[in-house]
C-alpha atoms as a PDB file:
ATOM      1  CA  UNK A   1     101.480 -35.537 114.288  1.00  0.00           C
ATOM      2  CA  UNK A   2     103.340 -36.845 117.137  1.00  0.00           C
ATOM      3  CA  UNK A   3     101.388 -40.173 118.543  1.00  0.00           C
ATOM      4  CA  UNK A   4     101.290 -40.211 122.650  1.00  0.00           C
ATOM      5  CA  UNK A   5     100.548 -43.840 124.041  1.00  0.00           C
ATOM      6  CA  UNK A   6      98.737 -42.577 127.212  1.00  0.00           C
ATOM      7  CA  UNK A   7      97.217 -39.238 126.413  1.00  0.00           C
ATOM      8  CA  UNK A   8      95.670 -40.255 129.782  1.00  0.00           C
ATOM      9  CA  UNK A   9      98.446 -39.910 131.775  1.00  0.00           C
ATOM     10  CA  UNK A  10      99.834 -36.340 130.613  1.00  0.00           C
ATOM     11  CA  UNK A  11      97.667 -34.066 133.132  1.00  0.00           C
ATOM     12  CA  UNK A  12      94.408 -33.092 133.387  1.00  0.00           C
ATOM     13  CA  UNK A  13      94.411 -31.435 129.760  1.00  0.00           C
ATOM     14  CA  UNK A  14      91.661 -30.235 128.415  1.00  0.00           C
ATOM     15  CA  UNK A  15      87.601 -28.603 129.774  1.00  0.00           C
ATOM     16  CA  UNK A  16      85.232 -28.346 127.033  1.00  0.00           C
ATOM     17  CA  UNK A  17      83.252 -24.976 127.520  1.00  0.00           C
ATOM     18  CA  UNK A  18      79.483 -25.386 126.394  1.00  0.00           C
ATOM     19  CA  UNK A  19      77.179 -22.532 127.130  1.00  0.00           C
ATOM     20  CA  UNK A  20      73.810 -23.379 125.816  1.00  0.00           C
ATOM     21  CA  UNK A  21      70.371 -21.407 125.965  1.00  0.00           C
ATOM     22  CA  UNK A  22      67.239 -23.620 124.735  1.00  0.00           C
ATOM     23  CA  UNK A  23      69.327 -26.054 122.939  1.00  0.00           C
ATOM     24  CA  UNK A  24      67.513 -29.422 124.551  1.00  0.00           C
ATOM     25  CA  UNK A  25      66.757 -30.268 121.144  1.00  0.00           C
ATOM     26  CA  UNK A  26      70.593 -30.840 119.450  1.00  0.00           C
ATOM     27  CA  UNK A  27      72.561 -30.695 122.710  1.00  0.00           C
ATOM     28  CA  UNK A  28      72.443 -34.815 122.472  1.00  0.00           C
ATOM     29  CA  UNK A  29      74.664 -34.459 119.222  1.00  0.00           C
ATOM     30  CA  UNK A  30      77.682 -32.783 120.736  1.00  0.00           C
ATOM     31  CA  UNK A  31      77.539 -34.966 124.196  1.00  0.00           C
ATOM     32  CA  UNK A  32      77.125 -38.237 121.653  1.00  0.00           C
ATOM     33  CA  UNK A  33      80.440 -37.481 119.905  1.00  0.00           C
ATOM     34  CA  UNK A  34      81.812 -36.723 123.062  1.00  0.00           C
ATOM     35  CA  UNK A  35      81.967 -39.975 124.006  1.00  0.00           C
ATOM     36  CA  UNK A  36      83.334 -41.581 120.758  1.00  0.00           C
ATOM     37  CA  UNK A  37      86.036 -39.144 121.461  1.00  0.00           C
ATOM     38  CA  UNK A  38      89.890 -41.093 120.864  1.00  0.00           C
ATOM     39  CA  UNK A  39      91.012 -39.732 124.050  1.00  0.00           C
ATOM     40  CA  UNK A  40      88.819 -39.188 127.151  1.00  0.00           C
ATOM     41  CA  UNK A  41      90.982 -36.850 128.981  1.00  0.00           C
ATOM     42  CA  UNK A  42      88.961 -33.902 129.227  1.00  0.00           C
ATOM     43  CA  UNK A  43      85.700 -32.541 131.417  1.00  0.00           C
ATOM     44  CA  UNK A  44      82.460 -31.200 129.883  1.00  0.00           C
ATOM     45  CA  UNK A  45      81.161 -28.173 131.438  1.00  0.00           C
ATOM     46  CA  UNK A  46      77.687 -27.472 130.704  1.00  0.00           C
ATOM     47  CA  UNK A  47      76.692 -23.565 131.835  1.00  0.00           C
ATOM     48  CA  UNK A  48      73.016 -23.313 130.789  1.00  0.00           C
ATOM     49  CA  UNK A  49      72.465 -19.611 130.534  1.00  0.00           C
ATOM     50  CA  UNK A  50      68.636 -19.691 131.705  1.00  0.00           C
ATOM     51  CA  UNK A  51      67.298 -22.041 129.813  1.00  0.00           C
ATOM     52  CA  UNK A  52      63.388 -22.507 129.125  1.00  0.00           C
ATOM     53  CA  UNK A  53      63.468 -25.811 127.630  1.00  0.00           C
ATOM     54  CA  UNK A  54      63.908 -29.289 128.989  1.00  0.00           C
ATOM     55  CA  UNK A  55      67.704 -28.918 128.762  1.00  0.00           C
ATOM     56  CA  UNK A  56      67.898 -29.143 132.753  1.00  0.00           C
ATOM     57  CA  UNK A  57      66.412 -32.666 132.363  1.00  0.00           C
ATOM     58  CA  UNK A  58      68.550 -34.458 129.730  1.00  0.00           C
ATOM     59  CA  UNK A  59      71.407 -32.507 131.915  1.00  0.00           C
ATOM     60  CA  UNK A  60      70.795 -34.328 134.724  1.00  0.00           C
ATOM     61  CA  UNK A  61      69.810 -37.640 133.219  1.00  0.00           C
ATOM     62  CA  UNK A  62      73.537 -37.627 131.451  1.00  0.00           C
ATOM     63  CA  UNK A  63      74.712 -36.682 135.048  1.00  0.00           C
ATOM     64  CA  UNK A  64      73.611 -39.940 136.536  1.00  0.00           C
ATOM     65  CA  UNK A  65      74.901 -42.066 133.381  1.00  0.00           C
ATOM     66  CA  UNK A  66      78.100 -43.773 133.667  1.00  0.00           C
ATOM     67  CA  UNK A  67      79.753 -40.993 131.240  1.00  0.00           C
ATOM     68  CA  UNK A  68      83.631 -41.574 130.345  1.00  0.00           C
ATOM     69  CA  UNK A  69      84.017 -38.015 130.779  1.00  0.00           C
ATOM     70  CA  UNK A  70      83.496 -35.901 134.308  1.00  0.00           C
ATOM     71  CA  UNK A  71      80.220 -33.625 133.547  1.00  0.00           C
ATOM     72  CA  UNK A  72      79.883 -30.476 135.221  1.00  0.00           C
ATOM     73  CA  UNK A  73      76.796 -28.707 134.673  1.00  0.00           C
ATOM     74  CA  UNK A  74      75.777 -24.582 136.206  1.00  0.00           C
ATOM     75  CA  UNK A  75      72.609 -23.276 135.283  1.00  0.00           C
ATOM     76  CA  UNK A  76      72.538 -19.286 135.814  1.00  0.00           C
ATOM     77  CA  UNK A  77      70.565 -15.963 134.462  1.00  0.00           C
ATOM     78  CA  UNK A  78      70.098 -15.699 131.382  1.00  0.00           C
ATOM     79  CA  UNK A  79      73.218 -12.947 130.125  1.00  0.00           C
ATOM     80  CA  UNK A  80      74.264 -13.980 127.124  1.00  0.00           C
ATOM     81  CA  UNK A  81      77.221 -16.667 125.770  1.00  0.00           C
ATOM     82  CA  UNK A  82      80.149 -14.482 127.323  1.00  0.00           C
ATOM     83  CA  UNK A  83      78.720 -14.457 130.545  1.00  0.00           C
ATOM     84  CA  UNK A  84      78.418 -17.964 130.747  1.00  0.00           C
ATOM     85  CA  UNK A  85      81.599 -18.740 129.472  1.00  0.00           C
ATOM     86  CA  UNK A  86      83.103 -16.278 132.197  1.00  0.00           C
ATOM     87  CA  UNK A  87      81.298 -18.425 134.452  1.00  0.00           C
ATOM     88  CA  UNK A  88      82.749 -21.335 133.134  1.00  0.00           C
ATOM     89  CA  UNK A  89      86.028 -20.610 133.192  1.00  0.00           C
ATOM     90  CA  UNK A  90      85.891 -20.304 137.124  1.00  0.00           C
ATOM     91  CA  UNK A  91      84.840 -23.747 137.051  1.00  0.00           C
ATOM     92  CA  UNK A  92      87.625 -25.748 134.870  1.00  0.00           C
ATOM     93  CA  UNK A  93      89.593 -28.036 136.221  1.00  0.00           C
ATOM     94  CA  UNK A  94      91.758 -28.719 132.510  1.00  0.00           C
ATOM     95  CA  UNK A  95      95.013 -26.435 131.907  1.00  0.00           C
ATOM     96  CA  UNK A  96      93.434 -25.120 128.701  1.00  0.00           C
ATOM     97  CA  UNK A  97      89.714 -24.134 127.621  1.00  0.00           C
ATOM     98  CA  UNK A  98      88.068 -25.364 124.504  1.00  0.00           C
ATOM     99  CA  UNK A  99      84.766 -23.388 123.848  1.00  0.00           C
ATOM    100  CA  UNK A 100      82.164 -25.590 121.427  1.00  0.00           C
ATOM    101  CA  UNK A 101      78.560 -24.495 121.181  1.00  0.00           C
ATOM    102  CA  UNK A 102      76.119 -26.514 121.876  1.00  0.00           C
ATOM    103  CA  UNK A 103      74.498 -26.571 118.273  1.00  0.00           C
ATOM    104  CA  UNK A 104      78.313 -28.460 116.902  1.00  0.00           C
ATOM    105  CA  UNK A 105      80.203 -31.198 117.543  1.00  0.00           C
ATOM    106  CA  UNK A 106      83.599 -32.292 117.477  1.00  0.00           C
ATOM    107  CA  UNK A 107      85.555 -35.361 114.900  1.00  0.00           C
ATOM    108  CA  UNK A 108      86.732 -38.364 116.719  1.00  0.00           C
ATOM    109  CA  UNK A 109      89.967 -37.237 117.274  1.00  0.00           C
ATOM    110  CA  UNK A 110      89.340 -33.696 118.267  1.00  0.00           C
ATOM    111  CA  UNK A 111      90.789 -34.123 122.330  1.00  0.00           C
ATOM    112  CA  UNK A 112      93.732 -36.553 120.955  1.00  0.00           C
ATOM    113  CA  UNK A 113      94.489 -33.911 118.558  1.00  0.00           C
ATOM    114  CA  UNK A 114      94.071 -30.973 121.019  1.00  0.00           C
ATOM    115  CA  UNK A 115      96.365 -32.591 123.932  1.00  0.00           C
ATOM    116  CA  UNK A 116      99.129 -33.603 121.541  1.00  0.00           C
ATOM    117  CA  UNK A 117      99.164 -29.779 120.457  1.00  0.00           C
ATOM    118  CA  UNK A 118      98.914 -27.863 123.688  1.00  0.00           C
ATOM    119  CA  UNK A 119     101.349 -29.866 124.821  1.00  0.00           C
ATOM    120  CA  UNK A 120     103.929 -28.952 122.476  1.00  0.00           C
ATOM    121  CA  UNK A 121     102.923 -24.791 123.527  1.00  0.00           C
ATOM    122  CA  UNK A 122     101.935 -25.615 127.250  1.00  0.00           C
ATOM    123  CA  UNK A 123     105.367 -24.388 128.835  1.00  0.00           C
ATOM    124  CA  UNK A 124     105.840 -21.802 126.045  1.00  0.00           C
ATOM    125  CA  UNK A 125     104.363 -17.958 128.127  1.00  0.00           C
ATOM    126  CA  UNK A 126     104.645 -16.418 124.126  1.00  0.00           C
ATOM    127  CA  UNK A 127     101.558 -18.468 123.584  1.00  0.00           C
ATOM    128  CA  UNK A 128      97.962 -18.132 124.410  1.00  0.00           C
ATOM    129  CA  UNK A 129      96.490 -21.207 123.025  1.00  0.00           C
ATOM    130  CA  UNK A 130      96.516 -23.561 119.975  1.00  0.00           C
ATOM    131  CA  UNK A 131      93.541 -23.922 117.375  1.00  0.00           C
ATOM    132  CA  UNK A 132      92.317 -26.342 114.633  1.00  0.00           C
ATOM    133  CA  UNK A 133      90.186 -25.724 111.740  1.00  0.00           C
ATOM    134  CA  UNK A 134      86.241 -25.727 111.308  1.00  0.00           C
ATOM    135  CA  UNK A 135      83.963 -27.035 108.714  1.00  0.00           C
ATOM    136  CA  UNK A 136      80.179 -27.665 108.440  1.00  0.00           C
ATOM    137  CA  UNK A 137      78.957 -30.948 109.050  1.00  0.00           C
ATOM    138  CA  UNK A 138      78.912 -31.859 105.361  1.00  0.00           C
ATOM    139  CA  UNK A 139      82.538 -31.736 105.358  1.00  0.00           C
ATOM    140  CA  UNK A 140      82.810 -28.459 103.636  1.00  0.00           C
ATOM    141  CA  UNK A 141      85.914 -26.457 105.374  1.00  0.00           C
ATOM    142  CA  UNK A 142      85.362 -23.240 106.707  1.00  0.00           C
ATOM    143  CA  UNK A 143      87.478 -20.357 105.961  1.00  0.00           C
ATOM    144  CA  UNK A 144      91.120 -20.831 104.623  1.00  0.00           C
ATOM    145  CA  UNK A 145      94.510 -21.471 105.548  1.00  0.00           C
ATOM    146  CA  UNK A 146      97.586 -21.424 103.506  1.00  0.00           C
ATOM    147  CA  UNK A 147      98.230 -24.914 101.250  1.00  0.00           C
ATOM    148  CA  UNK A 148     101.199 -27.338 102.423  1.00  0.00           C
ATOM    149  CA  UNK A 149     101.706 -25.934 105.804  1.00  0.00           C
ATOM    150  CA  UNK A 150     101.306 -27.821 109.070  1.00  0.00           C
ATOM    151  CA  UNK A 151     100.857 -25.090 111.401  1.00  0.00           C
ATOM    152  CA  UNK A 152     101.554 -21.337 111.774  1.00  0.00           C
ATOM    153  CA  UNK A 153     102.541 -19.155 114.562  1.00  0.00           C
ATOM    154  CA  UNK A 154     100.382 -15.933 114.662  1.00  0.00           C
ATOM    155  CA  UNK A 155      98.593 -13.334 117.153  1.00  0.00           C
ATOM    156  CA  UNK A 156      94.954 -13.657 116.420  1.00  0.00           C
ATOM    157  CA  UNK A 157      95.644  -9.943 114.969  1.00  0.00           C
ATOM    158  CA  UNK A 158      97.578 -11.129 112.253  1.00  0.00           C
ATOM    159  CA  UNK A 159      95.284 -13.465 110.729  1.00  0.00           C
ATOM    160  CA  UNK A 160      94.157 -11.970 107.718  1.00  0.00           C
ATOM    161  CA  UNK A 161      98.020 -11.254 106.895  1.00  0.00           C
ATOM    162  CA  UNK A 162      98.476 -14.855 107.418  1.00  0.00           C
ATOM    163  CA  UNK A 163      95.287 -15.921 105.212  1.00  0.00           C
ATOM    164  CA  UNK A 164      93.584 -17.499 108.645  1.00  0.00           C
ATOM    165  CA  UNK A 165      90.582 -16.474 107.350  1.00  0.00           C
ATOM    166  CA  UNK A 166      86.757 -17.529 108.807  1.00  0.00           C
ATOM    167  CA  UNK A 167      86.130 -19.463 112.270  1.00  0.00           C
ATOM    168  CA  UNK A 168      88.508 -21.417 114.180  1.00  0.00           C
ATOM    169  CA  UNK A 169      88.452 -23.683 117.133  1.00  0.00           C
ATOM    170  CA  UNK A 170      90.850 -21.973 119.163  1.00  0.00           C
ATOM    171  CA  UNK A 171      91.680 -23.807 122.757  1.00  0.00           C
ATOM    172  CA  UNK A 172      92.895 -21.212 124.784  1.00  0.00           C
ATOM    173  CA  UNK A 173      94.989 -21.196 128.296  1.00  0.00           C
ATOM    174  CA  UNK A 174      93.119 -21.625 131.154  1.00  0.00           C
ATOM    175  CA  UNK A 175      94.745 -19.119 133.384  1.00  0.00           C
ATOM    176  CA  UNK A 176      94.951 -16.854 130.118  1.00  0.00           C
ATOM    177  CA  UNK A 177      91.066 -16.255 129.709  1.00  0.00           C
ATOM    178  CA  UNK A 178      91.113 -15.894 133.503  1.00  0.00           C
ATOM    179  CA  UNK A 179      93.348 -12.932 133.145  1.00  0.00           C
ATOM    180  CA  UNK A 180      91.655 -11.948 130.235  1.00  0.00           C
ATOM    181  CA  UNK A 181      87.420 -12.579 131.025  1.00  0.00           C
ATOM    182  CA  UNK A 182      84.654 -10.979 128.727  1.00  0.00           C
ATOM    183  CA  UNK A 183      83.911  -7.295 129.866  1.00  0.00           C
ATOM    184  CA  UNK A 184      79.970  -7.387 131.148  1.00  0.00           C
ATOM    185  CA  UNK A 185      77.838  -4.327 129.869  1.00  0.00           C
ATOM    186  CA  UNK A 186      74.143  -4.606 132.269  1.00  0.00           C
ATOM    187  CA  UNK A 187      71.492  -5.446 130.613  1.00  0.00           C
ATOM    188  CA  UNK A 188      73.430  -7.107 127.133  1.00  0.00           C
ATOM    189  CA  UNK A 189      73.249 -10.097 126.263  1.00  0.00           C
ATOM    190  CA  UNK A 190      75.754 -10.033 123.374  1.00  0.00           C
ATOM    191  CA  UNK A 191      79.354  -9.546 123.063  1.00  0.00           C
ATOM    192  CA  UNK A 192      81.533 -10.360 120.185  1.00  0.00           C
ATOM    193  CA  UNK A 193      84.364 -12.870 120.930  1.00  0.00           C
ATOM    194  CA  UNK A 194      87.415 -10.767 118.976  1.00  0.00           C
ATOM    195  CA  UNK A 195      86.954  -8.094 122.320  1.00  0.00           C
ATOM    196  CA  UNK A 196      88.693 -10.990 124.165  1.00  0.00           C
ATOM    197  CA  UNK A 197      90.687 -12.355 121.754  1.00  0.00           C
ATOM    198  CA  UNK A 198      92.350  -9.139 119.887  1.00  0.00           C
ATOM    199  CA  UNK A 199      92.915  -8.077 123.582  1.00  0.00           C
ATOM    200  CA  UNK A 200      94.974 -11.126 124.028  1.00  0.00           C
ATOM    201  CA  UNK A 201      96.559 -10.818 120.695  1.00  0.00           C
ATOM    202  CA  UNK A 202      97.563  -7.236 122.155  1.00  0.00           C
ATOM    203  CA  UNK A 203      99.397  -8.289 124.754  1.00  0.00           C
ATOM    204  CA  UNK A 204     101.475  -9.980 122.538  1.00  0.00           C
ATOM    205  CA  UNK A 205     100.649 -13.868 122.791  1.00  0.00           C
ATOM    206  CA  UNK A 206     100.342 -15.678 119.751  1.00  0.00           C
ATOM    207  CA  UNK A 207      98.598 -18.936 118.809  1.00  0.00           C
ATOM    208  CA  UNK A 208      99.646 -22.074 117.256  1.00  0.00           C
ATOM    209  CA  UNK A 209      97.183 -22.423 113.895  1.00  0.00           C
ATOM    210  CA  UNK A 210      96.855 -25.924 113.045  1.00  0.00           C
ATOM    211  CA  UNK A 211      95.171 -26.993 109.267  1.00  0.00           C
ATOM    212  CA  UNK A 212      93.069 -29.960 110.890  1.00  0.00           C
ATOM    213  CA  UNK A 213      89.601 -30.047 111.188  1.00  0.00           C
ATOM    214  CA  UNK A 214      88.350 -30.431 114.507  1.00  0.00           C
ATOM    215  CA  UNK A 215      85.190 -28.934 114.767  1.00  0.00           C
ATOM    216  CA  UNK A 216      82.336 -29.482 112.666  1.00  0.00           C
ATOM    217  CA  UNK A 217      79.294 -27.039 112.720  1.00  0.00           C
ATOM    218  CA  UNK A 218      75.424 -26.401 112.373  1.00  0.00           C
ATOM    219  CA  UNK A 219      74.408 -22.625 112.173  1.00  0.00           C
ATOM    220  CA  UNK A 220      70.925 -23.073 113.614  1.00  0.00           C
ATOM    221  CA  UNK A 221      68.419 -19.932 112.584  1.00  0.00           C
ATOM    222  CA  UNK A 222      68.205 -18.791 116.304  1.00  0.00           C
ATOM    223  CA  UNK A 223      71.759 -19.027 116.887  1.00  0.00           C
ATOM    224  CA  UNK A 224      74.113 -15.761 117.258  1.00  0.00           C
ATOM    225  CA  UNK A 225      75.798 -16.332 113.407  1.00  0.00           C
ATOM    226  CA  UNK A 226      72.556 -16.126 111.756  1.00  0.00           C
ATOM    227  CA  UNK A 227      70.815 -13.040 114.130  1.00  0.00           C
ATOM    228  CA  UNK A 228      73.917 -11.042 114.423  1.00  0.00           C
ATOM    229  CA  UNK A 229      72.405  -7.292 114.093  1.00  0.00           C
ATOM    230  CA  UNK A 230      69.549  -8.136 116.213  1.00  0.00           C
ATOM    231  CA  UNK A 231      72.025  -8.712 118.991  1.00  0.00           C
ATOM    232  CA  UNK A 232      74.161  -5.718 118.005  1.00  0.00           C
ATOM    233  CA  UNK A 233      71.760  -3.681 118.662  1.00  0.00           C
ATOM    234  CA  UNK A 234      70.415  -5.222 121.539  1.00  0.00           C
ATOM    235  CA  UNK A 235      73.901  -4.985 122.660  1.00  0.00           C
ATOM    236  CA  UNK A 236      75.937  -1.934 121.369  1.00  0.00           C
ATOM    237  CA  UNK A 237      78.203  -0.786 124.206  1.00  0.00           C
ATOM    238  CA  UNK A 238      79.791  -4.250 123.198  1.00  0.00           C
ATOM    239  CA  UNK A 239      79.841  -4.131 119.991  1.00  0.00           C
ATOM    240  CA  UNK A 240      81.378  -0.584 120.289  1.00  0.00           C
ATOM    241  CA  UNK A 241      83.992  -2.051 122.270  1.00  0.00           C
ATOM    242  CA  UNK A 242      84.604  -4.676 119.980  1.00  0.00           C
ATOM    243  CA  UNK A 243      85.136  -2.267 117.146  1.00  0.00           C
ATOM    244  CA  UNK A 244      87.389  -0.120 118.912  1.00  0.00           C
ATOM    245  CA  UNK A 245      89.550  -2.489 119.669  1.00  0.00           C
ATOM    246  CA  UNK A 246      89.788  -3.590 115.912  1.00  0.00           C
ATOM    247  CA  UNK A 247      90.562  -0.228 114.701  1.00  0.00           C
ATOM    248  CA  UNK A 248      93.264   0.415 117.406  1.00  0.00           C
ATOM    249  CA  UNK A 249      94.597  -3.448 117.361  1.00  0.00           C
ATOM    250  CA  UNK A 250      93.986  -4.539 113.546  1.00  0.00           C
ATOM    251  CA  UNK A 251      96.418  -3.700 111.007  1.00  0.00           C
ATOM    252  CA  UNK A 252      95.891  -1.629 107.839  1.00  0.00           C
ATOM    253  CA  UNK A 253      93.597  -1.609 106.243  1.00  0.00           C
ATOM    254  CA  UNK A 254      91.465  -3.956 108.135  1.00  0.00           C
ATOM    255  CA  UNK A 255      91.438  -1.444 111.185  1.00  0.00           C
ATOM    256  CA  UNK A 256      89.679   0.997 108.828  1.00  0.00           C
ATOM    257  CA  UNK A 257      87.371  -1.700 107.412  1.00  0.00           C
ATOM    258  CA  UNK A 258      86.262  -2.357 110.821  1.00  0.00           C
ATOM    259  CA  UNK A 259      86.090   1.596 111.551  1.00  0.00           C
ATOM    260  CA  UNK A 260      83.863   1.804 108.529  1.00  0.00           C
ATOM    261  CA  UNK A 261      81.470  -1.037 109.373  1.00  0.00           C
ATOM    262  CA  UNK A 262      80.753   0.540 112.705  1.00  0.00           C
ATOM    263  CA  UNK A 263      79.581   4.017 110.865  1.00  0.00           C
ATOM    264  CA  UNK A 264      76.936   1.767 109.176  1.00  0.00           C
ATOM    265  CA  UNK A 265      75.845   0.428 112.297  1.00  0.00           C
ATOM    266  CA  UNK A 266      75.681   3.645 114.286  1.00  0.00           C
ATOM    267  CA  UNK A 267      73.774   5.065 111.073  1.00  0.00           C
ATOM    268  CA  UNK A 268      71.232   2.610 111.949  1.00  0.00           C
ATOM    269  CA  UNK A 269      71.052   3.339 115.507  1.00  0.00           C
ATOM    270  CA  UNK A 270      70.761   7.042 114.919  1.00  0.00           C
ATOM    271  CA  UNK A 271      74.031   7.483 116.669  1.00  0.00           C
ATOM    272  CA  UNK A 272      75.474  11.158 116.320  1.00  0.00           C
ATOM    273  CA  UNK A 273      78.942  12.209 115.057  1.00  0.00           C
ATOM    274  CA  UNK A 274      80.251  12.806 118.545  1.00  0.00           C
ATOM    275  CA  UNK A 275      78.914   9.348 119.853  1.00  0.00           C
ATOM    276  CA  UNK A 276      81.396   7.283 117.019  1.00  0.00           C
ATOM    277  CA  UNK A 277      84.269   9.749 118.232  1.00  0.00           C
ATOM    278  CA  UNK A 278      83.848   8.933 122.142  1.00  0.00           C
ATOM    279  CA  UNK A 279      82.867   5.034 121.373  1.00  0.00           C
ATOM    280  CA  UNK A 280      85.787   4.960 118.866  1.00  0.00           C
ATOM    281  CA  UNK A 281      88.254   6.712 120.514  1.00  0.00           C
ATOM    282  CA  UNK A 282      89.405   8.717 117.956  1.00  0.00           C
ATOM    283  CA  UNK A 283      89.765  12.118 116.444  1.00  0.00           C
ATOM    284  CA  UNK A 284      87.648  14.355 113.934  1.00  0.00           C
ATOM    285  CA  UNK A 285      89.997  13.901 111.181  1.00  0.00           C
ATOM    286  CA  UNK A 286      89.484   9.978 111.392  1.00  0.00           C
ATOM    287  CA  UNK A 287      85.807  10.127 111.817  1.00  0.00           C
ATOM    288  CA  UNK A 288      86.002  12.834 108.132  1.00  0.00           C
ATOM    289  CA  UNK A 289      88.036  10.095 106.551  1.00  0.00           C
ATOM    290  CA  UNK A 290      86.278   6.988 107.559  1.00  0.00           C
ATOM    291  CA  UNK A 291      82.619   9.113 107.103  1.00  0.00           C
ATOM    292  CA  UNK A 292      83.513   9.660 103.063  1.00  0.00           C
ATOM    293  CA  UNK A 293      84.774   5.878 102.870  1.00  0.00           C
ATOM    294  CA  UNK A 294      81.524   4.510 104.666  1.00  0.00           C
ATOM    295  CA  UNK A 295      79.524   6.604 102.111  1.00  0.00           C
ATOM    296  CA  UNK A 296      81.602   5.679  98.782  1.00  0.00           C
ATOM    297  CA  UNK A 297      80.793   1.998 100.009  1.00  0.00           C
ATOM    298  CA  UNK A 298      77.393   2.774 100.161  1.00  0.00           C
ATOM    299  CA  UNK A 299      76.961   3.963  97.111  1.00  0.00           C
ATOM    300  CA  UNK A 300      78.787   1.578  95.445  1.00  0.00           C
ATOM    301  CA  UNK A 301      76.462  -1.489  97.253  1.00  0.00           C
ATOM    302  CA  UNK A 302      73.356   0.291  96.199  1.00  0.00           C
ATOM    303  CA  UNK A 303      74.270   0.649  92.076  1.00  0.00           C
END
């Protein structure tokens, strides 16, 4: 990796997105390796998405501190993570967007890392964004990426086809998300991130996949990972969107994986035949196909 004397003096690179909801109690952990951070060129936008908790408090506590880092902090309604980060990208000041949840935190040299990168895309318009790798906070690595290879070029679209499997920590364009923000559904509070992303991917920008680890996470038991169904169904006109999108933007056969997971879904929710064919946006003859695989798969998971 190329080595930049004054990462400082580049541009204003970088504004770490944090949305957090009732998170007072680990939010300390992220700002803490904020500030052992390599380089300090970035901002820290806190949008606290309604909040019941005491996370107003340390907010403003930090805000008076003598932080190496500007702070900006929102508080709104709760409406869910996309919302919020919507919200937050109005706000940022940095060329490119780096959303980190407020249960994680980031390795020493996550910003260095992250500036040296985006620089190398920043003037590139075939690009959308650069990303690292994840792990959990043991050091385990999350997901996978193909041995002896520095980086790849790839629309998030393609990742399974280039083994980029599991979560990433993608740092996106600023003025890309804000071409691109979250669809809002009233009254959800949930929408999968690929709806943005594989929307991106469709309009042809790619991202730069690096194998570092940059991110280091902490599924907490009320976080979205761990309560996913609950907020699917809390939140289905989202979730439908996100699925039709991966049928229509995935390649085979993960379009029809994705086709088929949404049956099982709408099964649960009682949804009718003709509700997966408007939702999904395709024909009969799709919905006869993918209906026989869902049930095979069934089967075959309850022997």
């Amino acid at each position: 990796m190329e080595k930049v004397e004054n990462l400082e003096e580049l541009w204003n690179v970088i504004s770490i997105v944090t949305p957090t909801y009732n998170r007072g109690y680990c939010l300390r952990n992220l700002y803490d390796s904020l500030k052992q951070q390599t380089s300090m060129d970035f901002e820290w936008i806190i949008v606290n998405d309604g909040s019941s908790d005491h996370t107003e408090t340390i907010v403003k506590q930090w805000l008076r501190e003598d932080s190496p880092f500007q702070i900006v902090y929102k508080k709104t309604e709760n409406g869910g993570k996309h919302r919020a980060v919507n919200a937050a990208v109005k706000l940022a000041c940095g060329e490119f967007i780096f959303i980190v949840d407020s249960d994680d935190i980031l390795t020493n040299d996550a910003v260095e890392k992250g500036i040296i990168w985006c620089r190398e895309i920043r003037d590139n318009n075939t690009f959308a964004g650069i990303s690292g790798r994840r792990a959990y906070k043991d050091g385990t690595k999350l997901g996978s990426f193909p041995e002896k290879t520095e980086y790849i070029d790839a629309k998030n679209t393609d990742r399974r086809r280039k083994h980029l499997g599991g979560d990433k920590a993608e740092i996106y364009k600023t003025n890309i998300l804000k071409k691109y923000p979250f669809p809002e559904f009233p009254g959800e509070k949930f929408l999968p991130e690929s709806v943005v992303w594989d929307e991106i991917a469709h309009a042809g920008y790619k991202i730069r996949w690096y194998k570092d680890i940059i991110y280091l996470c902490d599924y907490q038991a009320d976080g979205l990972t761990l309560n996913i169904e609950n907020y699917v169904r809390n939140s289905f006109e989202g979730y439908s969107l996100a699925k039709n999108k991966s049928f229509h933007y995935l390649p085979f056969p993960y379009n029809w994986a994705a086709l088929v997971s949404y049956l099982d879904m709408a099964e649960k929710m009682g949804k009718k035949k003709e509700d997966v064919i408007k939702k999904m946006d395709i024909n009969r003859v799709y919905y006869s196909i993918a209906y026989v695989m869902y049930r095979i798969r069934k089967i075959i998971s309850n022997k």
